[in-house]
Protein backbone atom coordinates (compact mmCIF):
# COMPACT_ATOMS: atom_id res chain seq x y z
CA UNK A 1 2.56 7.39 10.54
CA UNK A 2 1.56 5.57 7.54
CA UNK A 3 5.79 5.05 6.86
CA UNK A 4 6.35 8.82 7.90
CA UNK A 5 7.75 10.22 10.53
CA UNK A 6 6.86 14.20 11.49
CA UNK A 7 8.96 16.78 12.58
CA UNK A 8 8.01 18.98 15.40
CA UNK A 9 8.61 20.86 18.70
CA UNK A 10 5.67 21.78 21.49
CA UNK A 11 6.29 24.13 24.33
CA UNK A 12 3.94 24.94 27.08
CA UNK A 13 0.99 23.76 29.11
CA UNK A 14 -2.59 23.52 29.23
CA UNK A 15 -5.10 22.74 26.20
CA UNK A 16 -4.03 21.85 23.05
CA UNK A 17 -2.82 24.23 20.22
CA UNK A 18 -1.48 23.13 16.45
CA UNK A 19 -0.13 25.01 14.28
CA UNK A 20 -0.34 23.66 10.90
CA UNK A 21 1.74 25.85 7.71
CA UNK A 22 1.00 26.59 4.30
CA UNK A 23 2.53 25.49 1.04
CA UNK A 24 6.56 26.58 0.83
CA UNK A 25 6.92 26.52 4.67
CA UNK A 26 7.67 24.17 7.88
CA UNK A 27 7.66 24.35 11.61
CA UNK A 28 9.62 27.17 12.10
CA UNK A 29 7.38 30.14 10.67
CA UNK A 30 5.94 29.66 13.94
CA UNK A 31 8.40 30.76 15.66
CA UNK A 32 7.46 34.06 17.39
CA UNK A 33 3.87 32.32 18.58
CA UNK A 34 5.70 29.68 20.59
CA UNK A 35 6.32 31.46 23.55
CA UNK A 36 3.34 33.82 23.77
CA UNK A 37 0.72 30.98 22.80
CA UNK A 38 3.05 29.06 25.33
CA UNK A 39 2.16 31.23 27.83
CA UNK A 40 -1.48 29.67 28.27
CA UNK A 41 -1.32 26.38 26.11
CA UNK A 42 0.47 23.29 24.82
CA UNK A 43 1.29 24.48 21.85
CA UNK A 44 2.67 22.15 19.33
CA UNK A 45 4.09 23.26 15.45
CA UNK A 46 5.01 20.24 13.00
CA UNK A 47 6.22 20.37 9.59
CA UNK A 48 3.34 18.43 6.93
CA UNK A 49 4.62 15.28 5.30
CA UNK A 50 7.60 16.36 2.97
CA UNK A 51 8.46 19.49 4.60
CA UNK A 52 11.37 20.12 5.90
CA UNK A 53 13.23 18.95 7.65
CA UNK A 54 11.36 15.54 6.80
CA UNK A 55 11.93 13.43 4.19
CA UNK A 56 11.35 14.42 0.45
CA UNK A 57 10.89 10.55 -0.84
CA UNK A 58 7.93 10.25 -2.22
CA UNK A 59 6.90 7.29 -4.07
CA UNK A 60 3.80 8.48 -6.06
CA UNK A 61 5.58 11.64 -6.99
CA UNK A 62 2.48 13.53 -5.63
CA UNK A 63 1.14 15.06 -2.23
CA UNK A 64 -2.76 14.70 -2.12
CA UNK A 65 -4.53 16.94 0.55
CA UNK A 66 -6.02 13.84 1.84
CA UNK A 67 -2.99 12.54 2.59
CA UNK A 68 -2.21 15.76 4.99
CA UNK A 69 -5.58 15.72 6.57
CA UNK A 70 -4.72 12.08 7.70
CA UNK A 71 -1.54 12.65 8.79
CA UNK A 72 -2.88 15.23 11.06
CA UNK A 73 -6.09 13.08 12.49
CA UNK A 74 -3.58 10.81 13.02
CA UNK A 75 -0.45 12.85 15.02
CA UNK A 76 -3.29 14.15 17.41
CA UNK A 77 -4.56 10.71 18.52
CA UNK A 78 -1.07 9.45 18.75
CA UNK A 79 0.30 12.80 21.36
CA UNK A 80 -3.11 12.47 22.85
CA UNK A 81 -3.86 15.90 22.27
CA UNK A 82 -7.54 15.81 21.13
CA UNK A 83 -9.59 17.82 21.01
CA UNK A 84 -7.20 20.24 20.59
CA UNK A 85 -7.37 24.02 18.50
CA UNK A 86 -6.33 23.71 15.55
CA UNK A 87 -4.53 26.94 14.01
CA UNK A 88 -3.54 26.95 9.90
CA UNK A 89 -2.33 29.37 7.83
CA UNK A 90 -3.28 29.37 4.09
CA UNK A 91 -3.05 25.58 2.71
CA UNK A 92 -2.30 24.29 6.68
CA UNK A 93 -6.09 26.24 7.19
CA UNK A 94 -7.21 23.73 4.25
CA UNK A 95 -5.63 20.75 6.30
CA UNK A 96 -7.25 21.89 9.36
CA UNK A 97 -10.86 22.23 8.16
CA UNK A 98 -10.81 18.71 6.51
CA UNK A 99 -9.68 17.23 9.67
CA UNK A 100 -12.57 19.25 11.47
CA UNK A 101 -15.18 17.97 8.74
CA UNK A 102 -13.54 14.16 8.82
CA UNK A 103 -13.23 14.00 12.08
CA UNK A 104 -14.93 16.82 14.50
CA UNK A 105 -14.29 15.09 17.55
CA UNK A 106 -10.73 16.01 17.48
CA UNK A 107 -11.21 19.73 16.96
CA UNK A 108 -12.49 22.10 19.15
CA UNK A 109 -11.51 25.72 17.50
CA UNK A 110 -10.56 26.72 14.01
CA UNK A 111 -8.29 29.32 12.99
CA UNK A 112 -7.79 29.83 9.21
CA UNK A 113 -5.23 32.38 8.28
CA UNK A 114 -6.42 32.93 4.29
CA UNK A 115 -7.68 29.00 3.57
CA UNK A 116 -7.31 29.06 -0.37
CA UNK A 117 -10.34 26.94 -1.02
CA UNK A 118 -10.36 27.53 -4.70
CA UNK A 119 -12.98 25.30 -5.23
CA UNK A 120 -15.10 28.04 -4.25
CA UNK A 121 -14.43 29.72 -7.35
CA UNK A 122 -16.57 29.54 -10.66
CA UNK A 123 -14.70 27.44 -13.11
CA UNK A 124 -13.70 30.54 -14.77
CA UNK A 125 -11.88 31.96 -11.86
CA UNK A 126 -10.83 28.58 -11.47
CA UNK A 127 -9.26 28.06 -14.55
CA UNK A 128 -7.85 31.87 -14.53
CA UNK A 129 -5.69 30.67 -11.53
CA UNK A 130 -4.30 27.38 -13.53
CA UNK A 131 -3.75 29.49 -16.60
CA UNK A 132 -1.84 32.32 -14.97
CA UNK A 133 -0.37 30.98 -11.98
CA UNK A 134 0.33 26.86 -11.57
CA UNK A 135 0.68 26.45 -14.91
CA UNK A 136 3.80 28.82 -15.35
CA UNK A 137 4.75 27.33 -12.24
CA UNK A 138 4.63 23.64 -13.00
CA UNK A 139 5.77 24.47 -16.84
CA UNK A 140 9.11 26.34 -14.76
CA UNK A 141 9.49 23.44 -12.74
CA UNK A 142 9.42 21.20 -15.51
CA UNK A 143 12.46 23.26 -17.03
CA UNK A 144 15.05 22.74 -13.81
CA UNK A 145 14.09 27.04 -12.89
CA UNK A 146 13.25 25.94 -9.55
CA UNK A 147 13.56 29.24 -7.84
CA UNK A 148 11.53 31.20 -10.83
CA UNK A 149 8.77 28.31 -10.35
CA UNK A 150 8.63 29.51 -6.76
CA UNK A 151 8.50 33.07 -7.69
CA UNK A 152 6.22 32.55 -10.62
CA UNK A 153 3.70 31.27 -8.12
CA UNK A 154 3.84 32.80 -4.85
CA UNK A 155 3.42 36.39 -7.15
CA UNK A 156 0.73 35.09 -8.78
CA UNK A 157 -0.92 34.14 -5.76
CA UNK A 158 -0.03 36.73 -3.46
CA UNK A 159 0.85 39.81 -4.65
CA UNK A 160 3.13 41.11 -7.47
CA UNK A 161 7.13 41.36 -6.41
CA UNK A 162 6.01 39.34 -2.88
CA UNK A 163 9.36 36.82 -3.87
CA UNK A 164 11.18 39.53 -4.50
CA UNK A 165 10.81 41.48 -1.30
CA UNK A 166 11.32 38.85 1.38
CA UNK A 167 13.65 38.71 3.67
CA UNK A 168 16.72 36.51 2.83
CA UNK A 169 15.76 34.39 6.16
CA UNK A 170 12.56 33.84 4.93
CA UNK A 171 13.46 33.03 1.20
CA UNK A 172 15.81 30.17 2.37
CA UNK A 173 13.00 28.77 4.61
CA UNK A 174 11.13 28.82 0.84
CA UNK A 175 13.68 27.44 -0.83
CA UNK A 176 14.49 24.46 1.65
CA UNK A 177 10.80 23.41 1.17
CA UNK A 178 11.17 23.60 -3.13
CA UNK A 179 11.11 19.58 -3.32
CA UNK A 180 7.38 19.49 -0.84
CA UNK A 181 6.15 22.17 -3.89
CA UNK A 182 7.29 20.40 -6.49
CA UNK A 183 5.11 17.54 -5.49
CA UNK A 184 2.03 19.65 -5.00
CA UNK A 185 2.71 21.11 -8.00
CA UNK A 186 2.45 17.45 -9.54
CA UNK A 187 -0.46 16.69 -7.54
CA UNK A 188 -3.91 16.67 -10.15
CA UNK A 189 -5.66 19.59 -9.25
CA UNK A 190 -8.72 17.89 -7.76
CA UNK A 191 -6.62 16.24 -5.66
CA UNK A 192 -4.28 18.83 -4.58
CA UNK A 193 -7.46 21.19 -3.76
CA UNK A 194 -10.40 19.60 -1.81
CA UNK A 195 -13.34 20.15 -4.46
CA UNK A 196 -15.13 21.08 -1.43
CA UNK A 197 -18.65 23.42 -1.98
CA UNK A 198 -20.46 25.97 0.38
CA UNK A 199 -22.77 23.08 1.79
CA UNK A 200 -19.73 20.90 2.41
CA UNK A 201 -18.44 23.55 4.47
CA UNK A 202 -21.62 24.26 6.00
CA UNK A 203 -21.35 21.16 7.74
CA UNK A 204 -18.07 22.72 9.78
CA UNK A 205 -19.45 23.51 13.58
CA UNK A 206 -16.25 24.22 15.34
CA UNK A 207 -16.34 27.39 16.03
CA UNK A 208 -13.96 29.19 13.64
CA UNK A 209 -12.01 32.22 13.38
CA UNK A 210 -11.10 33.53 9.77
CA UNK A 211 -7.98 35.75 9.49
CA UNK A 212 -7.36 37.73 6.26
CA UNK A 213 -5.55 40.44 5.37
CA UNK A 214 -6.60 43.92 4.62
CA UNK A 215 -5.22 43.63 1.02
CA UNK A 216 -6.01 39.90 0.18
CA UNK A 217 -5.95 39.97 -3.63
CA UNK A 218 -9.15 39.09 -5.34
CA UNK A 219 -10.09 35.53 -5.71
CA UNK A 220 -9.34 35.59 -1.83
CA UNK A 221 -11.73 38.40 -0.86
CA UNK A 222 -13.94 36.36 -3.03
CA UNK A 223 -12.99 32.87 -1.09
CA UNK A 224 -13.73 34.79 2.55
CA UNK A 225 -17.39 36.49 1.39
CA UNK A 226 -18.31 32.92 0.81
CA UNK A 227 -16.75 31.40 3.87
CA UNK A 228 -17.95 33.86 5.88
CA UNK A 229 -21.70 32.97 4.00
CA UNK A 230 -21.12 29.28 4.40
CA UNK A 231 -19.81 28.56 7.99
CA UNK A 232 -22.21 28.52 10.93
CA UNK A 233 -20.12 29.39 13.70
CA UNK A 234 -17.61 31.68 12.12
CA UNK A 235 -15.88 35.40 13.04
CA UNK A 236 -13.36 37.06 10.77
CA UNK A 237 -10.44 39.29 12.13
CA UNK A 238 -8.58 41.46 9.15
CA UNK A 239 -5.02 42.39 9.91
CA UNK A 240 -4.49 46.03 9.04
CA UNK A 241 -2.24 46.80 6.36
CA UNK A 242 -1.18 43.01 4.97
CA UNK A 243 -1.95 40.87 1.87
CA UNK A 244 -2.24 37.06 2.42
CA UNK A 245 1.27 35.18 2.73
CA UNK A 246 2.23 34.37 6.16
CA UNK A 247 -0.17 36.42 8.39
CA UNK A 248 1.28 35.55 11.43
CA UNK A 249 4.56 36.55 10.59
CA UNK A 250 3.70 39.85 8.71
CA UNK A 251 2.01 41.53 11.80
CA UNK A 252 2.94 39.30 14.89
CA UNK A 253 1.76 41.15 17.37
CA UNK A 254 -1.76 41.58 15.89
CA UNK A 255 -1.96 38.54 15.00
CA UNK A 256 -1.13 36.97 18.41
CA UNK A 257 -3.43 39.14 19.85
CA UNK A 258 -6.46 38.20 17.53
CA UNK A 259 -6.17 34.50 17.97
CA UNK A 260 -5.53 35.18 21.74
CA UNK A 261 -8.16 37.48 22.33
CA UNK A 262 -10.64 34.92 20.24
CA UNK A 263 -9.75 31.93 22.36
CA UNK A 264 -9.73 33.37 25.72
CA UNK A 265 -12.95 34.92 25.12
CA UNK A 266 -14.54 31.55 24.19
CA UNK A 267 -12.72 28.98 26.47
């Protein structure tokens, strides 16, 4: 697609299910929602331009969030798989909401684990994010410290010592998906995040289900009031116990059984 090709794998039968990651991640931290969402759909999990295990080469030396929602309009007309649900967690909920705005004929659910739309943040929160999080990052980047870049931002983000305490499975997933960050991390700000505002998103009808976590740090809990506020057709599940980074892998079973319970209820 557009000179890329996209990793994935699919399993099942029946309609349509995506799986779209976040920032740091690939196809396989949907691994243990294959088989159950198997069960009752064709699911499918890819890995976003310059994830692994896809190529890194990028010529512009930047990854623009247009550039993902594309991709993804375009791998479900090619498989044939519209209209199909479209499931995200964190950034890959960004990805799937621009697809759903661009193109709503191709979606017909939305599940956002934790979107960060940060553009839903006064400037000041805004700029409190660059100053104490992607800045550092980009600045550690800049110096070869790879691995504290990484940290430096998925703390900030997340929660304090969240690097620290992963498992060392889950680290090396990170780390094999350090040359996709460094990209975003490149990527202008405006272009990286969709400058996207409450009436934009007021135009999303799909009906959606928002996933957060019972702990989401701040600016999040702010992000979800004013999802929640903005979206028509919109539900929100929290997941007992959990902060925002990888929600689906935190508390599997309740989150298979939210998303599951939400879809079969519906269609």
């Amino acid at each position: 697609m557009d000179g890329a090709q996209l990793h994935y794998i699919e399993h099942g039968a029946g309609a349509p299910l995506i799986f779209i990651h976040g920032s740091l991640s690939d196809y396989r931290t949907w691994q243990d929602q294959m088989a159950p969402f198997g069960n009752s759909y064709h699911v499918v999990a890819y890995s976003r331009r310059y994830h692994y295990p896809n190529t890194t080469t990028c010529p512009t030396g930047q990854s623009p969030v247009i550039q993902q929602r594309d991709d993804l309009a375009q791998m479900i007309n090619i498989l044939g798989l519209a209209p199909a649900c479209l499931v995200g967690s964190s950034f890959g909920g960004i990805v799937a909401s621009l697809v759903a705005l661009e193109h709503p004929e191709l979606v017909r659910a939305l599940i956002l684990g934790g979107p960060p739309f940060l553009s839903l943040l006064s400037p000041t929160g805004q700029q409190d994010i660059e100053n104490r999080v992607l800045a550092p990052s980009r600045q550690a980047l800049d110096r070869g410290e790879v691995e504290k870049g990484i940290r430096t931002f998925l703390d900030g983000m997340i929660t304090d010592g969240f690097y620290q305490g992963m498992q060392p499975a889950s680290r090396q997933r990170i780390l094999d998906n350090a040359p996709s960050f460094s990209l975003e991390q490149m990527t202008p700000f405006n272009q990286r995040f969709p400058s996207l505002t409450s009436a934009d998103l007021s135009k999303l009808h799909s009906p959606t289900l928002l996933i957060t976590g019972q702990h989401d740090p701040p600016y999040l809990a702010l992000i979800t009031e004013r999802l929640l506020a903005a979206i028509p057709n919109i539900e929100r599940v929290a997941i007992p116990g959990l902060s925002h980074g990888g929600l689906h892998n935190q508390n599997t079973r309740a989150y298979n059984q939210a998303v599951l319970t939400y879809l079969r209820e519906r269609f």
